[in-house]
Structure formats: C-alpha cells, structure tokens
C-alpha atoms as a PDB file:
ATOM      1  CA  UNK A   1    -119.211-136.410  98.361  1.00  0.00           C
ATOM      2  CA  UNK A   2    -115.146-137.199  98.472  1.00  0.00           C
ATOM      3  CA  UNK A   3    -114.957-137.077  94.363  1.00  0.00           C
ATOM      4  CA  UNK A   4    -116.987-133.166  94.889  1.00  0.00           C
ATOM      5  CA  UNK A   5    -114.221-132.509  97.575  1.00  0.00           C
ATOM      6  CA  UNK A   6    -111.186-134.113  95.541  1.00  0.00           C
ATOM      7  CA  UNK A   7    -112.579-132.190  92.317  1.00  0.00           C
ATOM      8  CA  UNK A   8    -112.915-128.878  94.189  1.00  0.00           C
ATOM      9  CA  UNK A   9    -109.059-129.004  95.633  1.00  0.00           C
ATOM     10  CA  UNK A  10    -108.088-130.032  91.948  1.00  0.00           C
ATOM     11  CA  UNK A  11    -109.587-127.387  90.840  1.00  0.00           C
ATOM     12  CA  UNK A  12    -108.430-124.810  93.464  1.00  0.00           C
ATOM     13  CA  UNK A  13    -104.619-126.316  92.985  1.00  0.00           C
ATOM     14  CA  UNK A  14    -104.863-125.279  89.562  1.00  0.00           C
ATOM     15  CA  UNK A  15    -106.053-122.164  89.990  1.00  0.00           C
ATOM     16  CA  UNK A  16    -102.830-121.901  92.266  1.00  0.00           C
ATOM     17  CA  UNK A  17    -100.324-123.004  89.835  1.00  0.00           C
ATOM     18  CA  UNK A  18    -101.879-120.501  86.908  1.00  0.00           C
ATOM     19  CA  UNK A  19    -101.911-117.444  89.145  1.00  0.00           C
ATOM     20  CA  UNK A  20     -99.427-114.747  88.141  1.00  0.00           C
ATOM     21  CA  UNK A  21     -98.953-111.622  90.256  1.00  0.00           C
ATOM     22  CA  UNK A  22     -98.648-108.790  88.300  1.00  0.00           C
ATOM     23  CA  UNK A  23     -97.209-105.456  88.601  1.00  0.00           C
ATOM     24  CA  UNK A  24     -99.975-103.146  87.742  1.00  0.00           C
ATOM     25  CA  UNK A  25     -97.568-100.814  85.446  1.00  0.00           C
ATOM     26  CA  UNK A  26     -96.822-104.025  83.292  1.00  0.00           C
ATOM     27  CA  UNK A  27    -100.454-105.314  83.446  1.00  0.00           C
ATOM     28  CA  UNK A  28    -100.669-103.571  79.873  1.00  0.00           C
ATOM     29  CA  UNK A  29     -98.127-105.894  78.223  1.00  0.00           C
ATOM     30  CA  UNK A  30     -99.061-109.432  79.277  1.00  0.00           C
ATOM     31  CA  UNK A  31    -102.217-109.315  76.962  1.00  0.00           C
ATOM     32  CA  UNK A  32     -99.452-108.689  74.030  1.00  0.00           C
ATOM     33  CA  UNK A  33     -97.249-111.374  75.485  1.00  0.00           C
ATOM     34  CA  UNK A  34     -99.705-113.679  75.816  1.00  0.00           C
ATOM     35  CA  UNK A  35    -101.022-113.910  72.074  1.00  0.00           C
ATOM     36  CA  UNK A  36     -97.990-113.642  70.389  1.00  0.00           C
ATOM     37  CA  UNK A  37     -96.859-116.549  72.204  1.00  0.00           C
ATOM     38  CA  UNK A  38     -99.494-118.638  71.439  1.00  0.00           C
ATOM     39  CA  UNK A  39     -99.504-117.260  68.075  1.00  0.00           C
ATOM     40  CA  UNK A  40     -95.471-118.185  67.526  1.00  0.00           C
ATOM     41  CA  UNK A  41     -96.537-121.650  68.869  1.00  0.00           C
ATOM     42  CA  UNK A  42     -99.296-122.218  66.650  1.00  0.00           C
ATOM     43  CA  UNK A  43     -97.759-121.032  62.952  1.00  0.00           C
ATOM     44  CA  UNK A  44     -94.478-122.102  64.258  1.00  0.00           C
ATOM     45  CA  UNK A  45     -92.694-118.888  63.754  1.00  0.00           C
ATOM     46  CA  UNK A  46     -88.995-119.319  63.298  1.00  0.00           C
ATOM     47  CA  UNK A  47     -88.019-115.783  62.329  1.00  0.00           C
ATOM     48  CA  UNK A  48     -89.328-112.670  63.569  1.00  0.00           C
ATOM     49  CA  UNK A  49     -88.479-109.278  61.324  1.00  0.00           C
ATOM     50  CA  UNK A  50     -88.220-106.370  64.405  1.00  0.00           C
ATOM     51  CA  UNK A  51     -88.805-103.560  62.001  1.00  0.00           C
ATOM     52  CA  UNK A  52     -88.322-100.387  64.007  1.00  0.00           C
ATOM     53  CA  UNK A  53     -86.620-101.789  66.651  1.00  0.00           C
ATOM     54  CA  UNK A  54     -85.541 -98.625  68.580  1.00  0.00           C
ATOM     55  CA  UNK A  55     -82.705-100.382  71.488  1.00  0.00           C
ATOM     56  CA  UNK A  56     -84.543-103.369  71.131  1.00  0.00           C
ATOM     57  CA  UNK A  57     -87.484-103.733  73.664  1.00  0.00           C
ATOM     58  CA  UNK A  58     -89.447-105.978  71.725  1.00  0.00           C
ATOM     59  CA  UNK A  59     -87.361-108.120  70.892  1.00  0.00           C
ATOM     60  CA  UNK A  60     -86.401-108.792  74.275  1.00  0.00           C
ATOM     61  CA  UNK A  61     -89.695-109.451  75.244  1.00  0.00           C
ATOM     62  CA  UNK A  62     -89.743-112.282  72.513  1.00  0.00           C
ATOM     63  CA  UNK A  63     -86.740-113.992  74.427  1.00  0.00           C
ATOM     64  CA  UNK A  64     -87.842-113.153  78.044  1.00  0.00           C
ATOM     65  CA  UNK A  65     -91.639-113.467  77.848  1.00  0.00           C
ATOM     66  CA  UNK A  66     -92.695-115.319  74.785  1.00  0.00           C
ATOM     67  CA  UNK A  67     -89.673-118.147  74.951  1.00  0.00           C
ATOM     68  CA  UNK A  68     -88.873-117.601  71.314  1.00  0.00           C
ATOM     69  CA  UNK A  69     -85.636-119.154  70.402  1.00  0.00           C
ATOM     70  CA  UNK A  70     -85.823-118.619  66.635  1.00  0.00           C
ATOM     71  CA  UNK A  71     -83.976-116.077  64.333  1.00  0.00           C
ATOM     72  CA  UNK A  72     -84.649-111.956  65.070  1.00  0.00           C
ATOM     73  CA  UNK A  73     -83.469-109.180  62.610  1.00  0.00           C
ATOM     74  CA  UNK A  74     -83.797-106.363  64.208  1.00  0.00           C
ATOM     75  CA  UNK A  75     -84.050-103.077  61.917  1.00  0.00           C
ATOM     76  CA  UNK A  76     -82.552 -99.808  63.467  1.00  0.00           C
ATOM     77  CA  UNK A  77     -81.821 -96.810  61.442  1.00  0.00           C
ATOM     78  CA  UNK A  78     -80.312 -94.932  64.728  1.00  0.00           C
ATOM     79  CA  UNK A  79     -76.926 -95.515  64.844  1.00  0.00           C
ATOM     80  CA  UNK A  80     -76.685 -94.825  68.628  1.00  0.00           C
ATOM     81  CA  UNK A  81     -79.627 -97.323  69.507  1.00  0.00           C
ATOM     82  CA  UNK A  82     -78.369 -99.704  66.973  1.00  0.00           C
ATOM     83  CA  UNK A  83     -74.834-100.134  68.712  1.00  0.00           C
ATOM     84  CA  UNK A  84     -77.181-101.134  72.170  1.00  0.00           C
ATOM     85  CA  UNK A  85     -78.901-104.183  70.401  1.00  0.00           C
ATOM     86  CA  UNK A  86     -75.509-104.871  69.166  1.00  0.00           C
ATOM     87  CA  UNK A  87     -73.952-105.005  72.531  1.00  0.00           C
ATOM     88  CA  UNK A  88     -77.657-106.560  73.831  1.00  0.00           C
ATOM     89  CA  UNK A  89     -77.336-109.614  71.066  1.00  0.00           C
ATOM     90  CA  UNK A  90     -73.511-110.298  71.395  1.00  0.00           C
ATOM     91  CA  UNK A  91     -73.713-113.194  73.306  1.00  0.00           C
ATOM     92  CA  UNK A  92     -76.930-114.105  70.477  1.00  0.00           C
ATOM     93  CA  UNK A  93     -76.431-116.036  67.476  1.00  0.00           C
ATOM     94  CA  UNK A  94     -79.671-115.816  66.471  1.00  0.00           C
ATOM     95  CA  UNK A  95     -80.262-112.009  66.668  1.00  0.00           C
ATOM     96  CA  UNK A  96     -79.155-109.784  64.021  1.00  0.00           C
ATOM     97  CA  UNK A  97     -79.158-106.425  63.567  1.00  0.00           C
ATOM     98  CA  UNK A  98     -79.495-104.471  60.091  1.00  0.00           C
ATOM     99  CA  UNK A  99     -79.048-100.837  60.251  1.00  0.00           C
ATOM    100  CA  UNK A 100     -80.901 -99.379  57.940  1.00  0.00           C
ATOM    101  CA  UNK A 101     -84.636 -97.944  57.787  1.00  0.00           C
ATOM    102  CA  UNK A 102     -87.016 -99.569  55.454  1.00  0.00           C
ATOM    103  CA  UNK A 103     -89.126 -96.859  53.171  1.00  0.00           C
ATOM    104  CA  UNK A 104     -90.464 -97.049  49.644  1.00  0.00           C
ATOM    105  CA  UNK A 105     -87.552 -97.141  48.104  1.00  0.00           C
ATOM    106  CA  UNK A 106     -83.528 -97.579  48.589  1.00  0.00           C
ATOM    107  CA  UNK A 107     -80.790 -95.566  49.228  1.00  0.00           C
ATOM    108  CA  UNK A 108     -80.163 -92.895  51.884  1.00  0.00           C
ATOM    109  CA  UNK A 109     -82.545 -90.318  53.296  1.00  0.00           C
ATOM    110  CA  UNK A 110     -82.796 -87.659  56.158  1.00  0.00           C
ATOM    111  CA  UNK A 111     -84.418 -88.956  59.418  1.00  0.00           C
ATOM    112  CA  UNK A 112     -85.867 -87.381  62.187  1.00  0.00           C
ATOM    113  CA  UNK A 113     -84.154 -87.321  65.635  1.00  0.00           C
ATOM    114  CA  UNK A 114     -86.948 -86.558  68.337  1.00  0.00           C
ATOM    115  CA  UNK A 115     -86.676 -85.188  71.885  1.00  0.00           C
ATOM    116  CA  UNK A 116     -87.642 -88.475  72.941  1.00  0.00           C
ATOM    117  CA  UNK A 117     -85.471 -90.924  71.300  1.00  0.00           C
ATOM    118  CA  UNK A 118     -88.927 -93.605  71.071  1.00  0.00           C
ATOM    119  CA  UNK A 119     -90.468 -91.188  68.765  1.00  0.00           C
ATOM    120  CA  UNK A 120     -87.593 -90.736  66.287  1.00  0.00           C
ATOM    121  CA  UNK A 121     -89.001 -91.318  63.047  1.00  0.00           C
ATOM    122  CA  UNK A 122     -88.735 -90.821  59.062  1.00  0.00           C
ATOM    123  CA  UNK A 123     -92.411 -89.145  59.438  1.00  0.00           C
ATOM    124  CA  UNK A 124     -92.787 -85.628  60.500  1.00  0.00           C
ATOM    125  CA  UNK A 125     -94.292 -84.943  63.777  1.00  0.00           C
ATOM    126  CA  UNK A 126     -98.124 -83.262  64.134  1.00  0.00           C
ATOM    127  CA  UNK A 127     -99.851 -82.081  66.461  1.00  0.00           C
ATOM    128  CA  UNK A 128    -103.017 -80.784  65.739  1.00  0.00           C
ATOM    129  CA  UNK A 129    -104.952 -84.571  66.565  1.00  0.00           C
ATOM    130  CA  UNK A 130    -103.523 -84.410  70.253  1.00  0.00           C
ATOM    131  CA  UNK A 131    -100.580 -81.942  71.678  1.00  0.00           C
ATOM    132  CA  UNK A 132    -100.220 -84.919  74.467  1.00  0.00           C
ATOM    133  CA  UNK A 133     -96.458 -85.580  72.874  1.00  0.00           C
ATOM    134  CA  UNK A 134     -95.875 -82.469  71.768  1.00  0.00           C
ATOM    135  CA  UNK A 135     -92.838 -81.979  73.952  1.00  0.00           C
ATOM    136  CA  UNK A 136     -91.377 -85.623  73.354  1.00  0.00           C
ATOM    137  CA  UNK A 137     -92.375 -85.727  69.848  1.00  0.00           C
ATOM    138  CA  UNK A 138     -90.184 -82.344  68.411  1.00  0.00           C
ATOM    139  CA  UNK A 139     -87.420 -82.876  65.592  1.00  0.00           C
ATOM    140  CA  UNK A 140     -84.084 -82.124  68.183  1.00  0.00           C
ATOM    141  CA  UNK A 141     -81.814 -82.708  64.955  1.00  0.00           C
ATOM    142  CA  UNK A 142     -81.715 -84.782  62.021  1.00  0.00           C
ATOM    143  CA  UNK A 143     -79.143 -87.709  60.585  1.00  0.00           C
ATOM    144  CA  UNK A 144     -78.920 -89.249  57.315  1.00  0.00           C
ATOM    145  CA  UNK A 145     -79.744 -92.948  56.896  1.00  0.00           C
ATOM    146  CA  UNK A 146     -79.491 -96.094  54.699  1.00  0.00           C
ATOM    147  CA  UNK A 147     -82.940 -97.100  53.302  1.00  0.00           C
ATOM    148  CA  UNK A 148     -84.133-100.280  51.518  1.00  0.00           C
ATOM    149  CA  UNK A 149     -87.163-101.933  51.051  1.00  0.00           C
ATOM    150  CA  UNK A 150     -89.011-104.932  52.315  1.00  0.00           C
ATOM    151  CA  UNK A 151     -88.949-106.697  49.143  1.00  0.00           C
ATOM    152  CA  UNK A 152     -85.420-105.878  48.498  1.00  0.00           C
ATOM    153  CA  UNK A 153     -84.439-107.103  52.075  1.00  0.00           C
ATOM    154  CA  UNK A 154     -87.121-110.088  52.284  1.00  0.00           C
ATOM    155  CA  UNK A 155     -84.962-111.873  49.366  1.00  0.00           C
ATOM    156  CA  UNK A 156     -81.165-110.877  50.249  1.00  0.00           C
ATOM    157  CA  UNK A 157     -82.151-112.304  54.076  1.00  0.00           C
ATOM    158  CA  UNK A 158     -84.121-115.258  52.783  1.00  0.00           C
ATOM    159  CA  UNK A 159     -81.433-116.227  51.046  1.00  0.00           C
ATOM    160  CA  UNK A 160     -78.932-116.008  53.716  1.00  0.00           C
ATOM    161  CA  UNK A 161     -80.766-117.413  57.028  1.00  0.00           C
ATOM    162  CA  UNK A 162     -83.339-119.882  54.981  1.00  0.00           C
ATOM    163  CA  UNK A 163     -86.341-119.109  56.910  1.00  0.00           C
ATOM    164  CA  UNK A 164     -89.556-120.481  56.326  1.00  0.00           C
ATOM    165  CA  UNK A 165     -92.063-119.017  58.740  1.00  0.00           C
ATOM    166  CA  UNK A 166     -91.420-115.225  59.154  1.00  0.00           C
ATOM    167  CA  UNK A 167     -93.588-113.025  60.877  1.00  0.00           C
ATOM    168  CA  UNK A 168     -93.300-109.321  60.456  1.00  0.00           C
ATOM    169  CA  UNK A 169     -93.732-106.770  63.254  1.00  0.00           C
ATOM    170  CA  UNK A 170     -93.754-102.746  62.566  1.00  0.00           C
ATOM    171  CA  UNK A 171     -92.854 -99.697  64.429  1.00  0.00           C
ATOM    172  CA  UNK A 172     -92.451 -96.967  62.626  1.00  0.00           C
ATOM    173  CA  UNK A 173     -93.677 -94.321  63.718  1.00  0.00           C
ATOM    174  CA  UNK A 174     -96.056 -93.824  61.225  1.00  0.00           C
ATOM    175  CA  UNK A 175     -94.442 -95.508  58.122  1.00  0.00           C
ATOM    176  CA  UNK A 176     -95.694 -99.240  58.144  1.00  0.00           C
ATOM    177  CA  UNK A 177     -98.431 -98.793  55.804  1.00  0.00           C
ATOM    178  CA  UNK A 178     -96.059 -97.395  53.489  1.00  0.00           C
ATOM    179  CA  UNK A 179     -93.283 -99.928  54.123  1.00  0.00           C
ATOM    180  CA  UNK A 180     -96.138-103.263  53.545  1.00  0.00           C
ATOM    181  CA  UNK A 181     -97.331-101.151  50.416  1.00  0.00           C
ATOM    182  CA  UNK A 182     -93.378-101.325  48.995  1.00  0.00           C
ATOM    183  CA  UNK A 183     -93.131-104.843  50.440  1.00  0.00           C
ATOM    184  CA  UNK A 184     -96.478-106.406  48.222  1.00  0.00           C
ATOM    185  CA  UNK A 185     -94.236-109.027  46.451  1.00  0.00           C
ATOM    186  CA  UNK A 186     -93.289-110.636  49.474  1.00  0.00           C
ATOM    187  CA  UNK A 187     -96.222-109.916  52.288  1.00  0.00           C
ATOM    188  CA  UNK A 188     -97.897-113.384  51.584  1.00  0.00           C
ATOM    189  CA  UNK A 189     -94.922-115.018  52.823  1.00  0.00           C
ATOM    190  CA  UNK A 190     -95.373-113.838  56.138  1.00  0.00           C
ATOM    191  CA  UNK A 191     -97.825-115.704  59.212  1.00  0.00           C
ATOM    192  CA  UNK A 192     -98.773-112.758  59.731  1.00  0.00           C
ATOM    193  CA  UNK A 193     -98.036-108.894  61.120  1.00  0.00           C
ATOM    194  CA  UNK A 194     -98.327-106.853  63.992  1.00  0.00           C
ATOM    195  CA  UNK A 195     -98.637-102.571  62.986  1.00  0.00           C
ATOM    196  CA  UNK A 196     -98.938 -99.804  64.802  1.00  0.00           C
ATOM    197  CA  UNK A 197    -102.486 -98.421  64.530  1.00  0.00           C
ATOM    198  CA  UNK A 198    -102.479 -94.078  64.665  1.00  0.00           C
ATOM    199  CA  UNK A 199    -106.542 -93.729  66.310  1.00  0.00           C
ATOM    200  CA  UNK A 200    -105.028 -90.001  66.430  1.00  0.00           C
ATOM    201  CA  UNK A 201    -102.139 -88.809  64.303  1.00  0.00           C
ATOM    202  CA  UNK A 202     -99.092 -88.197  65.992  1.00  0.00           C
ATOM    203  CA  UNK A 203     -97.040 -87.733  62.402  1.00  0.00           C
ATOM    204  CA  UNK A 204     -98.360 -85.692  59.173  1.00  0.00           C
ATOM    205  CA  UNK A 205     -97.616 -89.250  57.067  1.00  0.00           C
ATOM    206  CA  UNK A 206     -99.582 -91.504  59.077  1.00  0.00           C
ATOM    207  CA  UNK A 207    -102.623 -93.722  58.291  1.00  0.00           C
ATOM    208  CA  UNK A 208    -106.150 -94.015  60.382  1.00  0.00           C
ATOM    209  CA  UNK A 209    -106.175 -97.562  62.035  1.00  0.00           C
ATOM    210  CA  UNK A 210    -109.928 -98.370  59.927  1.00  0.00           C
ATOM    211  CA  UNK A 211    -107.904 -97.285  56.719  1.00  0.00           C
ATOM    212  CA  UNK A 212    -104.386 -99.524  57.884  1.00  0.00           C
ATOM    213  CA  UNK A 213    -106.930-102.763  58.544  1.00  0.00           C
ATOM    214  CA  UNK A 214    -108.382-102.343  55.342  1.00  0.00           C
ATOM    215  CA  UNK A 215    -104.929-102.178  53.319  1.00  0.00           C
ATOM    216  CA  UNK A 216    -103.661-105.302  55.082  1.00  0.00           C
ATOM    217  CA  UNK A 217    -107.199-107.116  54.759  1.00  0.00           C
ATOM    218  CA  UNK A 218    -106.934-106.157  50.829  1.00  0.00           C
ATOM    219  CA  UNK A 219    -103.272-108.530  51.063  1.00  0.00           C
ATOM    220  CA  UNK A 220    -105.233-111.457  52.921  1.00  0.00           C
ATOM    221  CA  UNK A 221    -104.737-110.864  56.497  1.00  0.00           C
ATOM    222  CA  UNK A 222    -107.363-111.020  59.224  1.00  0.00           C
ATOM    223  CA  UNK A 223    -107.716-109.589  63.000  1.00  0.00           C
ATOM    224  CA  UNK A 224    -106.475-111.757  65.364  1.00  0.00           C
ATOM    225  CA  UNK A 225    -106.077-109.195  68.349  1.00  0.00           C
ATOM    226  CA  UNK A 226    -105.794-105.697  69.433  1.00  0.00           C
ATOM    227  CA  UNK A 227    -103.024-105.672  72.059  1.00  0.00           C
ATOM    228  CA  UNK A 228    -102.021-102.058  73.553  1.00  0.00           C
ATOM    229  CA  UNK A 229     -98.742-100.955  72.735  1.00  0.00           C
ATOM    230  CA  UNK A 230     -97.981 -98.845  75.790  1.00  0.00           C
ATOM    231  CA  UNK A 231     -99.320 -97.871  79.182  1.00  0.00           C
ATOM    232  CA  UNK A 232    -102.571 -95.942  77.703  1.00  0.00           C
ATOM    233  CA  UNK A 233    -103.036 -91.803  78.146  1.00  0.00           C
ATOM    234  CA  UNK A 234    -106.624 -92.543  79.951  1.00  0.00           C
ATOM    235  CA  UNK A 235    -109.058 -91.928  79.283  1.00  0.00           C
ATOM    236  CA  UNK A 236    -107.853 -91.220  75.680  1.00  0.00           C
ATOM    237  CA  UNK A 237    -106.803 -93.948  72.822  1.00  0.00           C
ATOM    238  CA  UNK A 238    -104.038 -92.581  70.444  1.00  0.00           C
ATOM    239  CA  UNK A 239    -102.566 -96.038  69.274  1.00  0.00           C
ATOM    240  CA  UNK A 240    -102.894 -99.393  69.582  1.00  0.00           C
ATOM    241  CA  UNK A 241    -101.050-102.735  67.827  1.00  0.00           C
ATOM    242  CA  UNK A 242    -103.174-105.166  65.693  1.00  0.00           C
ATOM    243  CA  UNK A 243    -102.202-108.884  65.359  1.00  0.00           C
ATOM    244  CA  UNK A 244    -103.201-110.291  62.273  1.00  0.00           C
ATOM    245  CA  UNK A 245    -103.293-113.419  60.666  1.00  0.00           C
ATOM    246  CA  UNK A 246    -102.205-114.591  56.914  1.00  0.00           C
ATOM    247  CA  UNK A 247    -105.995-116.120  56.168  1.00  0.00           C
ATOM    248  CA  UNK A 248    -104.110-119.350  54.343  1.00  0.00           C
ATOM    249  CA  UNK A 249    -104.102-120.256  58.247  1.00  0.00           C
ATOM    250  CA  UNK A 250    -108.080-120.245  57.736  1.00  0.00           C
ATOM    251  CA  UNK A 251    -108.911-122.493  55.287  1.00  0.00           C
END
C-alpha cells in the first residue's frame, strides 16, 4: 500500500514540475518550439540558415525557446528590417546577418514592399484562393535588392564559419521551392528543412503544399512534423510549416 502511495505522489510531483501555463495566443507556437528543439538536439544542429528572416522572429525563438547556442545567418533582403536584426544581434557573435534575397539566380532584382511589412516578398500577391490578406498583402512600393543563390552562398559561408550540421529554414513568401530547386548541389548537406506550405495561394508564384512535399521527398527528405506557422484564420487552413528530415538520419 505505501509503495502505491509513494508511486502516486511521484507521479503527481512530476506532473507538477512538467506543467507549463500557457498563454492561449502563444499556444500555437510551443508545438513548433517543441520539435525543433528536440530536433536541434538530436542531429546536433550547429548552424541554422534563417532564410527570410523578416526583423528576426524566428530566430529569436531559437535563442529564447529552443536554447540554441550555435551559429544563425539570418537572410533579409529589407534593408529597414535588416538594420533591426543588426541592432537585435549586436551583442551576438554567433548571429549574422546577410542582406540579400536568395532566388534562382544572382545579382539584383525588384522586390515587393507589402502593406504589411510580414508579407513583403519577391512573389506577386493573389487573391483569387482567399481575399483574407488582401488588405495586408498589396504591393505599397517596390525596392531593388541583391540576390544570390543557395548554392552560391552554401560554399562562400561554409568556407568562412566551418559548419558541419546546417539546417535550413524558409520564409519566403512563396519562393522556397524555387530557392531549394537553385540550391540542389548543396541540399543533402543539410539535417534537414522547415518550408512554408501555401494550402491556398496567397502569391501568383507559389507551390501547393502536396506538390512542395513531393519536390523535397524527390531530394531525400521525409515528414517529421507539421507545426503551424501562425495563429490559424479558423476555421480555414491557408499555410502551415513542414519539418523534415534528411532520410541519411533513417538508415
């Protein structure tokens, strides 16, 4: 009867020491937080390419909720949000920023400022799919910016930081198909990837999340998650993220 009773309290005590409160509104990210930690841990991640960075949200997350320590490079074509992760990383060694866009090929090219400074994008809004961002996601003016591409960039910064264990997240607003398709030399050397999945198409150059899984299966990655990428538009599903996995982790 005493080892029931002594089991029980263990078992309520940790139940204690595991319980998080959560506030609701953020209840959307821990599922995010909680497997890319695990996944950094595992693969033992020591750089993390923040492709589409915007003023550097997710990579804050990475140091705040995920305890990575390891090397960011954060890619920001906006000049404006690109001077905020500069300020953000000063006191950072290990956070970089690169202002640039990376496309399909390099050089310089016009990119889209949107009302809402989260949608700004290379990609040209649409709206015919869902008019839910129609007033967020309008072209207010547009900048030119540096371009490059990911295997251009995967060597120069290989070179420089000697990495060994990157892992490759994307943002871009509908161009991270098109950025893995011009980055095919180096994509194997990567963990593995997180993309932004378009269920609906919010830009004219986007890809259908069944068609993005297939093109990143087809380079030997797997599904390790779906984590949402934002608070939801209920009871609608525009986009989600997908975690996946380089399958050399599988054999």
């Amino acid at each position: 009867m005493l080892k029931k009773i002594i089991k029980k309290a263990n078992n309520i005590k940790w139940r204690l020491q595991n319980l998080k409160l959560i506030n609701q509104a953020e209840l959307y990210a821990l599922w995010e937080q909680q497997q890319l930690t695990r996944f950094i841990n595992e693969y033992q991640i020591d750089c993390i390419f923040d492709v589409g960075a915007n003023k550097g949200q997710y990579a804050t997350m990475l140091r705040q909720k995920c305890g990575f320590k390891g090397l960011i490079i954060s890619f920001e074509p906006m000049p404006d949000a690109a001077a905020i992760i500069r300020k953000n990383s000063e006191n950072d060694p290990n956070w970089v920023v690169v202002e640039m866009a990376l496309s399909d090929q390099e050089g310089e090219t016009t990119f889209n400022l949107m009302s809402s400074h989260q949608f700004s994008s290379l990609g040209t809004p649409a709206h015919n799919e869902t008019d839910i961002f129609e007033n967020n996601n309008k072209i207010k003016e547009t900048i030119k910016v540096k371009t490059n591409t990911l295997n251009n960039v995967f060597a120069q910064l290989q070179q420089e930081y000697q990495f060994k264990k990157p892992f490759l997240k994307l943002d871009t607003q509908g161009y991270d198909v098109l950025i893995i398709e011009n980055g095919r030399e180096v994509i194997q050397s990567f963990e593995g990837l997180q993309s932004e999945l378009a269920v609906k198409k919010i830009y004219a150059e986007s890809v259908y999340f069944c068609d993005a899984i297939k093109f990143y299966e087809s380079l030997g990655f797997t599904l390790s998650a779906f984590v949402p990428n934002n608070v939801g538009h209920f009871p609608r599903l525009i986009e989600t993220d997908c975690l996946m996995v380089n399958n050399k982790h599988l054999r």
